[in-house]
Protein backbone atom coordinates (compact mmCIF):
# COMPACT_ATOMS: atom_id res chain seq x y z
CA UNK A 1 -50.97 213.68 -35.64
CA UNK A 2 -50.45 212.42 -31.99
CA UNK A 3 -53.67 211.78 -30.18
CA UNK A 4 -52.20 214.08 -27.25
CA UNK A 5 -52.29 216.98 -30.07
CA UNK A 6 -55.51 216.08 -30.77
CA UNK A 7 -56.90 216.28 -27.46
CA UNK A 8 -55.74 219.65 -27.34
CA UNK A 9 -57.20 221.28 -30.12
CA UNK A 10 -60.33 222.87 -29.19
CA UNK A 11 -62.92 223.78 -31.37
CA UNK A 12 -64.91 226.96 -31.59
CA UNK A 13 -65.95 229.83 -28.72
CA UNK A 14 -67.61 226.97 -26.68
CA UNK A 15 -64.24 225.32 -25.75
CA UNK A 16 -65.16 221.56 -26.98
CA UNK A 17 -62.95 218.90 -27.89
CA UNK A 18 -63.97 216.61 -30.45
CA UNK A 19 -62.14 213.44 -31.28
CA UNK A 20 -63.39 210.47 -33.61
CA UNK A 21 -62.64 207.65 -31.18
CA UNK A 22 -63.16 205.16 -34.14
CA UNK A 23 -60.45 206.84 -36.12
CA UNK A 24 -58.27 207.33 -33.54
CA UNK A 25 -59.01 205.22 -30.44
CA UNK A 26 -58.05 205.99 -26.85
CA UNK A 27 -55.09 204.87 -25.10
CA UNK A 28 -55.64 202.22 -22.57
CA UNK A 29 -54.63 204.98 -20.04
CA UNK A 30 -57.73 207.26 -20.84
CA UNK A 31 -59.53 204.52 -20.91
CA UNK A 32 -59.14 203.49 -17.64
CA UNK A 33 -59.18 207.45 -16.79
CA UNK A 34 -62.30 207.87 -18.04
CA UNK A 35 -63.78 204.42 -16.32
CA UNK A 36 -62.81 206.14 -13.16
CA UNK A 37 -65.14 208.91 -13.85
CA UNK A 38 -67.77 207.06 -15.73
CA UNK A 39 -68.23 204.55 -12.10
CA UNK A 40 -66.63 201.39 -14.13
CA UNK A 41 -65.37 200.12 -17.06
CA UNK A 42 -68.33 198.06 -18.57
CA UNK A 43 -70.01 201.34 -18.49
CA UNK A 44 -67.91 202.18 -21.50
CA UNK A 45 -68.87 199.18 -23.55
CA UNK A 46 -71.44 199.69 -26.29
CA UNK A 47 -74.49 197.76 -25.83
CA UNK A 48 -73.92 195.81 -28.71
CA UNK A 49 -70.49 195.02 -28.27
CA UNK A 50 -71.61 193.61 -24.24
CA UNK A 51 -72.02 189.85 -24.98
CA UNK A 52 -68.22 190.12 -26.16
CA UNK A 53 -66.76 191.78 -23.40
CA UNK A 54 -68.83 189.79 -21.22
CA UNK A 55 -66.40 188.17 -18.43
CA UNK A 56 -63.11 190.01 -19.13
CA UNK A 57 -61.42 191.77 -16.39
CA UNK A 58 -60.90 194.98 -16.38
CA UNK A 59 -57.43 195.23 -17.39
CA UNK A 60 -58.08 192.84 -20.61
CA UNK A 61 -61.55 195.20 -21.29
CA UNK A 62 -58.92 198.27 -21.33
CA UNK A 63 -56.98 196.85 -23.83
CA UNK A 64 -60.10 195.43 -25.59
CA UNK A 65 -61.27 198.72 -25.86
CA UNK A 66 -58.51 200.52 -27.06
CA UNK A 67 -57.74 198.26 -29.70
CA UNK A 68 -61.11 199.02 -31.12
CA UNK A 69 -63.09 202.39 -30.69
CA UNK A 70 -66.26 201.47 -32.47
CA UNK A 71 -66.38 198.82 -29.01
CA UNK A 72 -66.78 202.20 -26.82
CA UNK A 73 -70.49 203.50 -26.01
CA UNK A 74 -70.83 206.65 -27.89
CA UNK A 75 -70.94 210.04 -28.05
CA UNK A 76 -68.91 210.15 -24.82
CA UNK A 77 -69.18 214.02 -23.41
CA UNK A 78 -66.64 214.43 -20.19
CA UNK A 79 -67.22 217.92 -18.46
CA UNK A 80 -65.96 219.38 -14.99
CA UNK A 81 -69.08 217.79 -13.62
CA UNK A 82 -69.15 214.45 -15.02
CA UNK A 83 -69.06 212.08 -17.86
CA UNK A 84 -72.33 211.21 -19.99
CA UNK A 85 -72.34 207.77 -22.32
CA UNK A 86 -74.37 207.08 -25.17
CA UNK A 87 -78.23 208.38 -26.04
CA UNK A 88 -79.70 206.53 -23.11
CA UNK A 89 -83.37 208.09 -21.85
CA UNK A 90 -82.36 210.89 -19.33
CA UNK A 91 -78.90 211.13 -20.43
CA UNK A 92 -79.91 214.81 -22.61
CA UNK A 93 -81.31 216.13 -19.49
CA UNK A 94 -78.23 215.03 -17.07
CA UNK A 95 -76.25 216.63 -20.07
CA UNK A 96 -78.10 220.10 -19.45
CA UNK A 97 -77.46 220.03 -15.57
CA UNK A 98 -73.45 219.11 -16.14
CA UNK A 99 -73.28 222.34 -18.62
C-alpha cells in the first residue's frame, strides 16, 4: 500500500487518520510540511534521538528523519488548528483547545 493511500483512509465517525510512522515513515516532503507547522524541524526529533541530529541542517535532518520513523517525536496529532508532538506536560491540554 502507498503511503498516499494510507493517509487517506480514515478511521471511524471521528474522522482520524492513523499511520504507524515506524512502519511506514514519512516522506521527506511531509516532513518538511509538517516542520512548517510544528515552528521547525528539530521540533520533530525525539528527545532521545537529539544528541544525533545535533548539528545537521535542516535539509540532511529531513532526510535523517525519513529514513527512520522511530527518530520522529511521537504520537504526532496535526489538526486544522495546529500540530501537537510527543507527551510533553501541557501538551493534553493544548490537545483539548485544538479539538
Amino acid at each position: 500500500m502507498r503511503a498516499r493511500e494510507f493517509l487517506a483512509r480514515t478511521l471511524g465517525a471521528d474522522g482520524f487518520v492513523l499511520r504507524n510512522v515506524v512502519k511506514e515513515p514519512l516522506s521527506e516532503s511531509e516532513i518538511r510540511a509538517l516542520a512548517k507547522r510544528a515552528g521547525t524541524m528539530a521540533e520533530l526529533v525525539a528527545p532521545r534521538k537529539r544528541d544525533d541530529a545535533a548539528g545537521m541542517s535542516d535539509a540532511k535532518l529531513a532526510a535523517w528523519l525519513a529514513g527512520d520513523g522511530g527518530r520522529l517525536r511521537r504520537p504526532i496529532v496535526v489538526t486544522a488548528k495546529g500540530v501537537i508532538l510527543g507527551f510533553a506536560a501541557g501538551e493534553r491540554e493544548r490537545l483539548e483547545k485544538l479539538l
